[in-house]
C-alpha atoms as a PDB file:
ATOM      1  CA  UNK A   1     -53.322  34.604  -5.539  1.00  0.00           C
ATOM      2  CA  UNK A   2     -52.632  32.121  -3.064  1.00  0.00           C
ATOM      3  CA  UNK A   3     -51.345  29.674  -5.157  1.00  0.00           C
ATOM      4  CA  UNK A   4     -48.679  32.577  -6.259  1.00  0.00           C
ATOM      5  CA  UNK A   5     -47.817  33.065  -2.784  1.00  0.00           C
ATOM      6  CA  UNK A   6     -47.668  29.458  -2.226  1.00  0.00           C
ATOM      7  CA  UNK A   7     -45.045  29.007  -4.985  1.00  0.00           C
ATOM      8  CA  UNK A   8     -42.873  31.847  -3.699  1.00  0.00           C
ATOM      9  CA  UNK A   9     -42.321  30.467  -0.598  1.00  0.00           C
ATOM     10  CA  UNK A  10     -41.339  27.233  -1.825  1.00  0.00           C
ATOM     11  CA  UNK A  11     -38.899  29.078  -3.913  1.00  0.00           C
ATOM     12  CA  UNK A  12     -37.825  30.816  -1.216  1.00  0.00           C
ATOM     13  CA  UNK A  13     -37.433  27.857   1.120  1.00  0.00           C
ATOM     14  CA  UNK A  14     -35.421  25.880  -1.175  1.00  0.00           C
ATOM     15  CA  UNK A  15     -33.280  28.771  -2.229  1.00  0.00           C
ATOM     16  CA  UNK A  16     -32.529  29.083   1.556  1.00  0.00           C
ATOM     17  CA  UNK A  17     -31.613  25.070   1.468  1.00  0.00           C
ATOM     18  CA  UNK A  18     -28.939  25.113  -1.413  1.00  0.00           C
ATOM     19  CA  UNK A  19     -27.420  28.101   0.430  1.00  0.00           C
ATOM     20  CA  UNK A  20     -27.126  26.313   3.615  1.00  0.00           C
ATOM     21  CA  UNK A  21     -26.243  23.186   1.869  1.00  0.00           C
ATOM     22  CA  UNK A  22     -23.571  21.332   3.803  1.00  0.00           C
ATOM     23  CA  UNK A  23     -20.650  20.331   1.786  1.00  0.00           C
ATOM     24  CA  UNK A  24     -18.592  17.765   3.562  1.00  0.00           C
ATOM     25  CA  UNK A  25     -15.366  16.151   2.652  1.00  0.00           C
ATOM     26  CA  UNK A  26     -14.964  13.224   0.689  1.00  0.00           C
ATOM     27  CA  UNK A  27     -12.658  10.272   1.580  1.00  0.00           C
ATOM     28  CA  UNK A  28      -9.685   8.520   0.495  1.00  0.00           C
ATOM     29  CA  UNK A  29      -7.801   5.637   0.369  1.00  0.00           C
ATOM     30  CA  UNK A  30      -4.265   5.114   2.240  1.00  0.00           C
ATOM     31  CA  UNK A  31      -1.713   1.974   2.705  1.00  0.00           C
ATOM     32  CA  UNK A  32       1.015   2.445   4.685  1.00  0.00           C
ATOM     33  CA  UNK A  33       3.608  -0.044   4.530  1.00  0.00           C
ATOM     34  CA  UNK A  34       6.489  -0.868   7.182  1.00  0.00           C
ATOM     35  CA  UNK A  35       9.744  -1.900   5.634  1.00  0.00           C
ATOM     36  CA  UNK A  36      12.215   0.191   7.735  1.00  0.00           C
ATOM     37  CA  UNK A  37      14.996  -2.401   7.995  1.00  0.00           C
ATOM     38  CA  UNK A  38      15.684  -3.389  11.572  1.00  0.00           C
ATOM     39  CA  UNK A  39      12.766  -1.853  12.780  1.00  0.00           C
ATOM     40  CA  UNK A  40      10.563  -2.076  15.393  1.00  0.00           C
ATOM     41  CA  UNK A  41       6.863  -1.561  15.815  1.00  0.00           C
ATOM     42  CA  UNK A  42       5.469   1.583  14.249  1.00  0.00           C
ATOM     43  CA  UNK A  43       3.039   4.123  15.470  1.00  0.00           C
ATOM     44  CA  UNK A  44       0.809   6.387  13.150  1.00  0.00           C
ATOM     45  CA  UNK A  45      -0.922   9.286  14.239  1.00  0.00           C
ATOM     46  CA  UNK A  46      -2.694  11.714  11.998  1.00  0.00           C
ATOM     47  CA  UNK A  47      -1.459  14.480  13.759  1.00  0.00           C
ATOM     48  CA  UNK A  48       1.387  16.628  14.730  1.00  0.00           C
ATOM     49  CA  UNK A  49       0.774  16.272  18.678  1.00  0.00           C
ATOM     50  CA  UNK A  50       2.204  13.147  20.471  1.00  0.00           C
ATOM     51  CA  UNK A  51      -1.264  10.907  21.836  1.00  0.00           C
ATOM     52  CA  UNK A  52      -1.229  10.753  25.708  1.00  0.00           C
ATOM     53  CA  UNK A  53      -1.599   7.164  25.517  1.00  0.00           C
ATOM     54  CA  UNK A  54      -0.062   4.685  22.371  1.00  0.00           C
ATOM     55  CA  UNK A  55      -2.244   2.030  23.646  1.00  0.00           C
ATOM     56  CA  UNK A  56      -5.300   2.688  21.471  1.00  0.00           C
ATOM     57  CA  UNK A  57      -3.124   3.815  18.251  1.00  0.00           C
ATOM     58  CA  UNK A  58      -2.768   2.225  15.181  1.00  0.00           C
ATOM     59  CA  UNK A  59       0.536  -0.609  15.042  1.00  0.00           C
ATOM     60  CA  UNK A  60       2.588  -1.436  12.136  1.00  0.00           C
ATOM     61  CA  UNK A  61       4.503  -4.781  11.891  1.00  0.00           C
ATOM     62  CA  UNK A  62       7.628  -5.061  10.000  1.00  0.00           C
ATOM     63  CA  UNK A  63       7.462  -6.437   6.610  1.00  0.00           C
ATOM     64  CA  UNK A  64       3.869  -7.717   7.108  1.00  0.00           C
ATOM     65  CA  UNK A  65       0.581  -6.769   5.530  1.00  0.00           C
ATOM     66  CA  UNK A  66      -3.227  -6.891   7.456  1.00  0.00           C
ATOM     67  CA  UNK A  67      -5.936  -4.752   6.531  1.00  0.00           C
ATOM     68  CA  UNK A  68      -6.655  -3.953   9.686  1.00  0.00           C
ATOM     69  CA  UNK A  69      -3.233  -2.398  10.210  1.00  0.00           C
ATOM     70  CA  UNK A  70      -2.201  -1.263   7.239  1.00  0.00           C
ATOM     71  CA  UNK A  71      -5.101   0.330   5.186  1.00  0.00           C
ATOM     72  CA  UNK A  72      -6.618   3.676   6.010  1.00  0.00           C
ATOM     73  CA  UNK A  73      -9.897   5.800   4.795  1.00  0.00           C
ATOM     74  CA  UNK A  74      -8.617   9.216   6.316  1.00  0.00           C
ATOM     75  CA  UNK A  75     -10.770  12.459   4.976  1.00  0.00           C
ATOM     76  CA  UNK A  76      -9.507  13.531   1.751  1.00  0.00           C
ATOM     77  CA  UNK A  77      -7.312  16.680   1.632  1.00  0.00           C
ATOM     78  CA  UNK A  78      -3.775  17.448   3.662  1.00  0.00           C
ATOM     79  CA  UNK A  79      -3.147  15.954   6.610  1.00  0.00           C
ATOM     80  CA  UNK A  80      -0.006  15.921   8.670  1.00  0.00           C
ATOM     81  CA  UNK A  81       1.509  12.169   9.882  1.00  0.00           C
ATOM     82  CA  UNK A  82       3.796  11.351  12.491  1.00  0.00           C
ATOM     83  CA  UNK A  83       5.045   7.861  12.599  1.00  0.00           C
ATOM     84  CA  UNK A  84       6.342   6.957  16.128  1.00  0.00           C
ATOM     85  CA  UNK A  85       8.764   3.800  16.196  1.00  0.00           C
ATOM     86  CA  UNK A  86       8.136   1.383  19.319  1.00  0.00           C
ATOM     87  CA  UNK A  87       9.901   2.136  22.012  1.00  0.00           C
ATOM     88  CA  UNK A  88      10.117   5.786  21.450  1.00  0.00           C
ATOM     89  CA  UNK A  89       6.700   6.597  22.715  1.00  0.00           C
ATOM     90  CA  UNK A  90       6.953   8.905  25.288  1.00  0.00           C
ATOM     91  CA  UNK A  91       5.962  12.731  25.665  1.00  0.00           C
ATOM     92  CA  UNK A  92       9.295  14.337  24.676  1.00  0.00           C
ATOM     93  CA  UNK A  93      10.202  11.126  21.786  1.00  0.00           C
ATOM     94  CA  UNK A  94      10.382  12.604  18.419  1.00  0.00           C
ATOM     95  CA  UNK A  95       8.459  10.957  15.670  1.00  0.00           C
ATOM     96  CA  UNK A  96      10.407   8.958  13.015  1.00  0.00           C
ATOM     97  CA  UNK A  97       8.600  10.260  10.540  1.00  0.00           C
ATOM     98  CA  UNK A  98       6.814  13.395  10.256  1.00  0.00           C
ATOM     99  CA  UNK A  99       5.384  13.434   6.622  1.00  0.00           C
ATOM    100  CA  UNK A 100       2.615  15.824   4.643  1.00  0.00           C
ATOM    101  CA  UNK A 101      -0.033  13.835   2.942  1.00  0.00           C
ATOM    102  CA  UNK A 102      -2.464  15.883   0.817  1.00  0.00           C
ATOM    103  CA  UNK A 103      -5.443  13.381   0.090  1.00  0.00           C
ATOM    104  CA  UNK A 104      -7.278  14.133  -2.933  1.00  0.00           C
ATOM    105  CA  UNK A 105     -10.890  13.346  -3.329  1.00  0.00           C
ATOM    106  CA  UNK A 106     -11.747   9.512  -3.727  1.00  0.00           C
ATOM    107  CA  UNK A 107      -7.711   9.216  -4.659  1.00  0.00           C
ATOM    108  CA  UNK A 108      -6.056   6.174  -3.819  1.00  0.00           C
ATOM    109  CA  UNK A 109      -2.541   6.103  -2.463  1.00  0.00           C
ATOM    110  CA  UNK A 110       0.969   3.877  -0.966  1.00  0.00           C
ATOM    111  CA  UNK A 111       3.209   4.975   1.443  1.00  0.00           C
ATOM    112  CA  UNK A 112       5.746   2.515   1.398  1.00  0.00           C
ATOM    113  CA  UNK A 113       8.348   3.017   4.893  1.00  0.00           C
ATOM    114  CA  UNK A 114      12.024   2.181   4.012  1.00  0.00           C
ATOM    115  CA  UNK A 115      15.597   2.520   4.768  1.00  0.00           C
ATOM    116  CA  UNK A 116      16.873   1.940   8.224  1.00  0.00           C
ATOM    117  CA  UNK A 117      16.088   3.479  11.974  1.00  0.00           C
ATOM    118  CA  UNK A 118      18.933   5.658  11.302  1.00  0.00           C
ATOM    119  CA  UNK A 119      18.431   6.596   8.186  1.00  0.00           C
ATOM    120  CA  UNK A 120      14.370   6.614   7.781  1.00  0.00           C
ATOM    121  CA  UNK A 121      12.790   6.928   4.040  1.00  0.00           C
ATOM    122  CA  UNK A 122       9.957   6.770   2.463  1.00  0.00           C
ATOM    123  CA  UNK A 123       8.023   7.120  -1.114  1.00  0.00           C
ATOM    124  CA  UNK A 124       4.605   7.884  -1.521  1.00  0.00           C
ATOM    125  CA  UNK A 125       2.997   6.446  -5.026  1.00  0.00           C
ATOM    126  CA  UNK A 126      -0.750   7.264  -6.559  1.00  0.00           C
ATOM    127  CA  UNK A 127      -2.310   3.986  -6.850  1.00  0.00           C
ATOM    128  CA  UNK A 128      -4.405   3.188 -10.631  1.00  0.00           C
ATOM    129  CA  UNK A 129      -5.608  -0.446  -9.794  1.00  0.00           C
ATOM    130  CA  UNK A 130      -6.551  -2.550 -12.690  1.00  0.00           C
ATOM    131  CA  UNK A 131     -10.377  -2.913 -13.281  1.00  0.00           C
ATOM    132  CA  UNK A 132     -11.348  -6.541 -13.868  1.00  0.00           C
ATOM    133  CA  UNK A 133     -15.006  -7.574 -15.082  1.00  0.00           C
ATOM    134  CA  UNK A 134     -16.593 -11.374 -14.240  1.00  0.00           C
ATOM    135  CA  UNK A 135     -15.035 -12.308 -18.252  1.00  0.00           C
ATOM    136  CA  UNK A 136     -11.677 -11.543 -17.237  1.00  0.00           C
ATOM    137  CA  UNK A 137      -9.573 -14.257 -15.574  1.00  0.00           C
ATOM    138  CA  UNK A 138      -6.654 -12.198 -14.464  1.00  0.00           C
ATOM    139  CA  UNK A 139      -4.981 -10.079 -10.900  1.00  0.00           C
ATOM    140  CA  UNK A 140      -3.358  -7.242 -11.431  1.00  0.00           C
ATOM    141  CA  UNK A 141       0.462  -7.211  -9.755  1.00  0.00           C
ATOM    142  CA  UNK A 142       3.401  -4.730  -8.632  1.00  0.00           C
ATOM    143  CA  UNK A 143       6.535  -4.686  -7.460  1.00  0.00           C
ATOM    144  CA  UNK A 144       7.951  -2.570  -5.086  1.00  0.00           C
ATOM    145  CA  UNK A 145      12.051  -2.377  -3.957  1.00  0.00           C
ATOM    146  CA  UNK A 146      12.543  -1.724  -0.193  1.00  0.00           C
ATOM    147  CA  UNK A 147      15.726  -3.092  -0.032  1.00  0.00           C
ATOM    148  CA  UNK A 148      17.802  -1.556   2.336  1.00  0.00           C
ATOM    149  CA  UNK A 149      20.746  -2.056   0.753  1.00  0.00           C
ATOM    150  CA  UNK A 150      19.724   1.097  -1.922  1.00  0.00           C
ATOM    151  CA  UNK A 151      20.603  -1.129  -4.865  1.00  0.00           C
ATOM    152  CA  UNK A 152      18.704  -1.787  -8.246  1.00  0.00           C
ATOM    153  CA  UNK A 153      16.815  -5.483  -8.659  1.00  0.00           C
ATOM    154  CA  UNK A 154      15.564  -7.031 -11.203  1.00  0.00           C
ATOM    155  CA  UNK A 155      12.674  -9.390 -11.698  1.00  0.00           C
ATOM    156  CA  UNK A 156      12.373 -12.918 -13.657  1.00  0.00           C
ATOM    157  CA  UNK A 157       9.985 -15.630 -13.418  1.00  0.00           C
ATOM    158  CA  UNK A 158      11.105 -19.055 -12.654  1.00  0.00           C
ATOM    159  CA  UNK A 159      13.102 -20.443 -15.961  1.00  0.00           C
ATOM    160  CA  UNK A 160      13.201 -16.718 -17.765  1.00  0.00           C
ATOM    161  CA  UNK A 161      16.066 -15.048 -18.236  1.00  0.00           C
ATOM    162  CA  UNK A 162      16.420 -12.272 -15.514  1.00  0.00           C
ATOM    163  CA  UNK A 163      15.007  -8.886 -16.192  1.00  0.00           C
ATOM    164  CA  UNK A 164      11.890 -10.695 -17.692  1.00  0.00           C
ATOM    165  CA  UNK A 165       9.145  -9.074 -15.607  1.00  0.00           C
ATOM    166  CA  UNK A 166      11.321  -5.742 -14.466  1.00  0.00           C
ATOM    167  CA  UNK A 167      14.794  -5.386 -16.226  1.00  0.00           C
ATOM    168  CA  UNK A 168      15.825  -2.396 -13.539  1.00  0.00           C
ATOM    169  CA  UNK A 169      13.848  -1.146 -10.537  1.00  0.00           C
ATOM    170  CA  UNK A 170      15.869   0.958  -8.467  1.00  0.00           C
ATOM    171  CA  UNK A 171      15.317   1.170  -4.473  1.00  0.00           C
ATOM    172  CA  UNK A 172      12.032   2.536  -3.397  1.00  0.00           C
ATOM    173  CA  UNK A 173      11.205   2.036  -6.850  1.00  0.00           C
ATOM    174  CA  UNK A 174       7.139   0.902  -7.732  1.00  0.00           C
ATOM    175  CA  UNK A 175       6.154  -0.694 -10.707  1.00  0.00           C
ATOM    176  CA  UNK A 176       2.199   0.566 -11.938  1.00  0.00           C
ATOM    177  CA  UNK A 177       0.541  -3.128 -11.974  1.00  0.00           C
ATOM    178  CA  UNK A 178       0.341  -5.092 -15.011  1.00  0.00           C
ATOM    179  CA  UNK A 179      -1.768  -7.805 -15.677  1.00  0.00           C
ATOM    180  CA  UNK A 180      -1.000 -11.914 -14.844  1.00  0.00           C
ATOM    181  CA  UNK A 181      -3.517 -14.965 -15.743  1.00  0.00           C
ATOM    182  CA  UNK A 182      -5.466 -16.624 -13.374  1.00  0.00           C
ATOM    183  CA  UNK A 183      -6.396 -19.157 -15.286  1.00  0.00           C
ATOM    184  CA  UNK A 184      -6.796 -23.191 -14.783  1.00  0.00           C
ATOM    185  CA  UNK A 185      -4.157 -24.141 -17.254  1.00  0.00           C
ATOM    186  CA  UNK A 186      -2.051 -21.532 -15.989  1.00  0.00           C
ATOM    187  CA  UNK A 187       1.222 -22.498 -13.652  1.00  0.00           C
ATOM    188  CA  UNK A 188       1.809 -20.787  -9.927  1.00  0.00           C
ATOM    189  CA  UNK A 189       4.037 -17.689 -11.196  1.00  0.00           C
ATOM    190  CA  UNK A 190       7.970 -18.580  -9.570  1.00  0.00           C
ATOM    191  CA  UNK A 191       9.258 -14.322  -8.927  1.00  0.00           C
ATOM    192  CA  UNK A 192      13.373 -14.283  -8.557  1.00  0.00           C
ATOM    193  CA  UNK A 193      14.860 -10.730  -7.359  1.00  0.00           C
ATOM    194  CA  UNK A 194      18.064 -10.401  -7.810  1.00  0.00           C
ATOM    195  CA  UNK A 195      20.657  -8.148  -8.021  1.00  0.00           C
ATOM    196  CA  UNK A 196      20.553  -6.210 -10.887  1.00  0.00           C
ATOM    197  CA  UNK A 197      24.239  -5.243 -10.523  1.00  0.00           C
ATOM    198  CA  UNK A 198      25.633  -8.656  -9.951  1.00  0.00           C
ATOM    199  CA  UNK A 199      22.298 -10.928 -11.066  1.00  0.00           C
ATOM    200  CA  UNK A 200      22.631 -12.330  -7.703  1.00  0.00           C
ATOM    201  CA  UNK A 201      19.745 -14.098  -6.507  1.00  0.00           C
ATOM    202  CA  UNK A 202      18.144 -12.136  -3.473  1.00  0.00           C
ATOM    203  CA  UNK A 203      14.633 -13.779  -2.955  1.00  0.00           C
ATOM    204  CA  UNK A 204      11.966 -15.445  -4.598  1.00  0.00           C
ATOM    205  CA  UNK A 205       8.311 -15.889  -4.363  1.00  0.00           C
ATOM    206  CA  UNK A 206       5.367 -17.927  -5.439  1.00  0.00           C
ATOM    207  CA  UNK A 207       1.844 -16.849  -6.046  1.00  0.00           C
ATOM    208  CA  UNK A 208       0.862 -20.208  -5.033  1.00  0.00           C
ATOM    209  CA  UNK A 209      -2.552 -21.847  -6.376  1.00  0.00           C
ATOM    210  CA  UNK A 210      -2.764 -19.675  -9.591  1.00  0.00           C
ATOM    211  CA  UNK A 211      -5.050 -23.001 -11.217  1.00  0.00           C
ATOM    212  CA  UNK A 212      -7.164 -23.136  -8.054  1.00  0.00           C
ATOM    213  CA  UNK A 213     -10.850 -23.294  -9.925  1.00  0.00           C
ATOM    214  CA  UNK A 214     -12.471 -22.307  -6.975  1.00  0.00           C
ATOM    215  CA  UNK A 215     -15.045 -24.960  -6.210  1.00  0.00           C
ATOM    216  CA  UNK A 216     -13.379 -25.874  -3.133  1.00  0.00           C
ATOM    217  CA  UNK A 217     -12.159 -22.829  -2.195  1.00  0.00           C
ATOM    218  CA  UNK A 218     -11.501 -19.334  -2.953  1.00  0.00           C
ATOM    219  CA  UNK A 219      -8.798 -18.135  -5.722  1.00  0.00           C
ATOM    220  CA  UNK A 220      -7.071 -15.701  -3.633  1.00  0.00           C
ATOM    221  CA  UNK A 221      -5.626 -14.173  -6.883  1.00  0.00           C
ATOM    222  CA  UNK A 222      -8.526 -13.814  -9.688  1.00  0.00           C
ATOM    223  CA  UNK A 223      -9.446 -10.377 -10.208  1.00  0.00           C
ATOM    224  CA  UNK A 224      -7.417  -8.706  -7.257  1.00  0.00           C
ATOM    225  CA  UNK A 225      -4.759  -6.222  -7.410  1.00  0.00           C
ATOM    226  CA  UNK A 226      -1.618  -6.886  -5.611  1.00  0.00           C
ATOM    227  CA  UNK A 227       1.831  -6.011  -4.752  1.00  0.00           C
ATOM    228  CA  UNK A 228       4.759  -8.238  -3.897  1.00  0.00           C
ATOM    229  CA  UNK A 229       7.715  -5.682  -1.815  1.00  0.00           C
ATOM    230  CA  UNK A 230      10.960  -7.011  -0.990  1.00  0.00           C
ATOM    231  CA  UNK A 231      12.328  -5.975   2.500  1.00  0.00           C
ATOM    232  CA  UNK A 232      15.734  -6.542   4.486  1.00  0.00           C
ATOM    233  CA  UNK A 233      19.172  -6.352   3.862  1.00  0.00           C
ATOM    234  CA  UNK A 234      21.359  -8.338   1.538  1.00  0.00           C
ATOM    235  CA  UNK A 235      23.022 -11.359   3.709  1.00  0.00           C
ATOM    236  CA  UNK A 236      21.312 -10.394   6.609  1.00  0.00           C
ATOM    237  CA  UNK A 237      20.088 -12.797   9.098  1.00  0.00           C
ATOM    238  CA  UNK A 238      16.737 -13.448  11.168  1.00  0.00           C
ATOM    239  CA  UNK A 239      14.641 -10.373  10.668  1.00  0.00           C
ATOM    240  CA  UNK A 240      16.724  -8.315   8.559  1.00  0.00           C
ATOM    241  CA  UNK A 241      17.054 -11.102   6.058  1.00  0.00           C
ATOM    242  CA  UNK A 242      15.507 -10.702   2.465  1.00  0.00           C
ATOM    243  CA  UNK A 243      11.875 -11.470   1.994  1.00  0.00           C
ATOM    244  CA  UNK A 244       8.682 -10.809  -0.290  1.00  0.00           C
ATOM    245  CA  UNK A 245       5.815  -9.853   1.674  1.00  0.00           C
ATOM    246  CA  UNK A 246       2.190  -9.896  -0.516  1.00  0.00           C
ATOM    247  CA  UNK A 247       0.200  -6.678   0.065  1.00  0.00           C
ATOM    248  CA  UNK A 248      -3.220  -7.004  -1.127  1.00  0.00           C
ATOM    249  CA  UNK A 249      -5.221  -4.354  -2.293  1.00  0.00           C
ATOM    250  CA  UNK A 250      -8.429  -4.957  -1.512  1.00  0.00           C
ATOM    251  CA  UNK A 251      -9.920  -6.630   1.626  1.00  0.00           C
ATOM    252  CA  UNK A 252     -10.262 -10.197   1.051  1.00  0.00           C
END
């Protein structure tokens, strides 16, 4: 008899511990890019009210990529986001951005910041990273159009015809990634934007030290995902000038 009682009450107890069961939110995955032409500093804040101090809130550089900066691990599900731009950080300043993020579960996502002060936009993509085992001697690689100028670009490699990586990608345009060798025998990859109106040259960037076989030091390519985003303004000068930046996806 006792053991019958006994058994109850463990049923009992644990029946009372799935119903109190505590489900808590996942997490996710956000990068925020800045490549608001002619921009300052940025501000984020995950939340409609302006801080009482900036001092202690997250700062994004123009056209540059840290970790530290620009990746986030908010809770997953919808979240409001109000992007302040530097100097406009005072209690009455409106946000430059005020922007509705819904987070799913474990999701990964890009918000890539375009356009001008004046004329702020953005696009937010779902991120599908490539998966890469210890056999595989690859990186995965985007491209992403921030020009300000709101015109189409195509990509070529060094020596290719143009359009031979990306025939047409239109501005705030992101390419899903595709895969690249990393391999010994393999030459640093030459990328030419250009004008896909005009087949102007705009830019061009090299993933540098492709061959690197790593006994000296690390490949900074093999196995990573990546994105190369062009920023500025066609014939602009100093900081609005046309450049690449590399945005890596994982923290290296």
């Amino acid at each position: 008899m006792k053991q019958i009682i006994f058994g109850v009450l463990i049923m009992l107890l644990l029946s009372a511990c799935a119903k109190n069961k505590i489900n808590r939110p996942g997490s996710s995955s956000l990068l925020i890019f800045h490549g608001v032409a002619g921009g300052n500093q940025m501000k984020t804040v995950f939340s409609n009210e302006i801080p009482g101090v900036f001092l202690t809130v997250n700062t994004l550089s123009y056209g540059t990529f840290n970790p530290s900066s620009n990746l986030y691990s908010p809770i997953a599900g919808t979240h409001p986001l109000t992007i302040f731009h530097v100097p406009d950080t005072m209690p009455k300043s409106d946000p430059l951005f005020r922007i509705n993020l819904d987070l799913p579960d474990r999701s990964m996502q890009s918000l890539f910041l375009t356009g001008t002060p004046d004329a702020p936009e953005h696009v937010l993509v779902q991120d599908a990273p490539l998966k890469f085992s210890a056999a595989d001697s690859a990186m995965g690689l985007r491209f992403v159009n921030l020009l300000s100028d709101n015109i189409p670009v195509s990509i070529n490699l060094a020596q290719a015809s143009p359009g031979s990586e990306v025939a047409n990608l239109a501005f705030k345009g992101v390419t899903e990634f595709r895969t690249y060798a990393v391999r010994r025998n393999v030459a640093d990859y030459v990328f030419e934007w250009r004008n896909a109106n005009t087949g102007d040259l705009i830019a061009s960037v090299t993933a540098a030290g492709i061959g690197n076989d790593g006994k000296l030091s690390p490949n900074i390519w093999i196995y990573k995902n990546l994105a190369f985003a062009l920023v500025g303004k066609i014939g602009g000068t100093g900081a609005l000038a046309p450049k690449i930046t590399r945005i890596n996806y994982a923290r290296n």
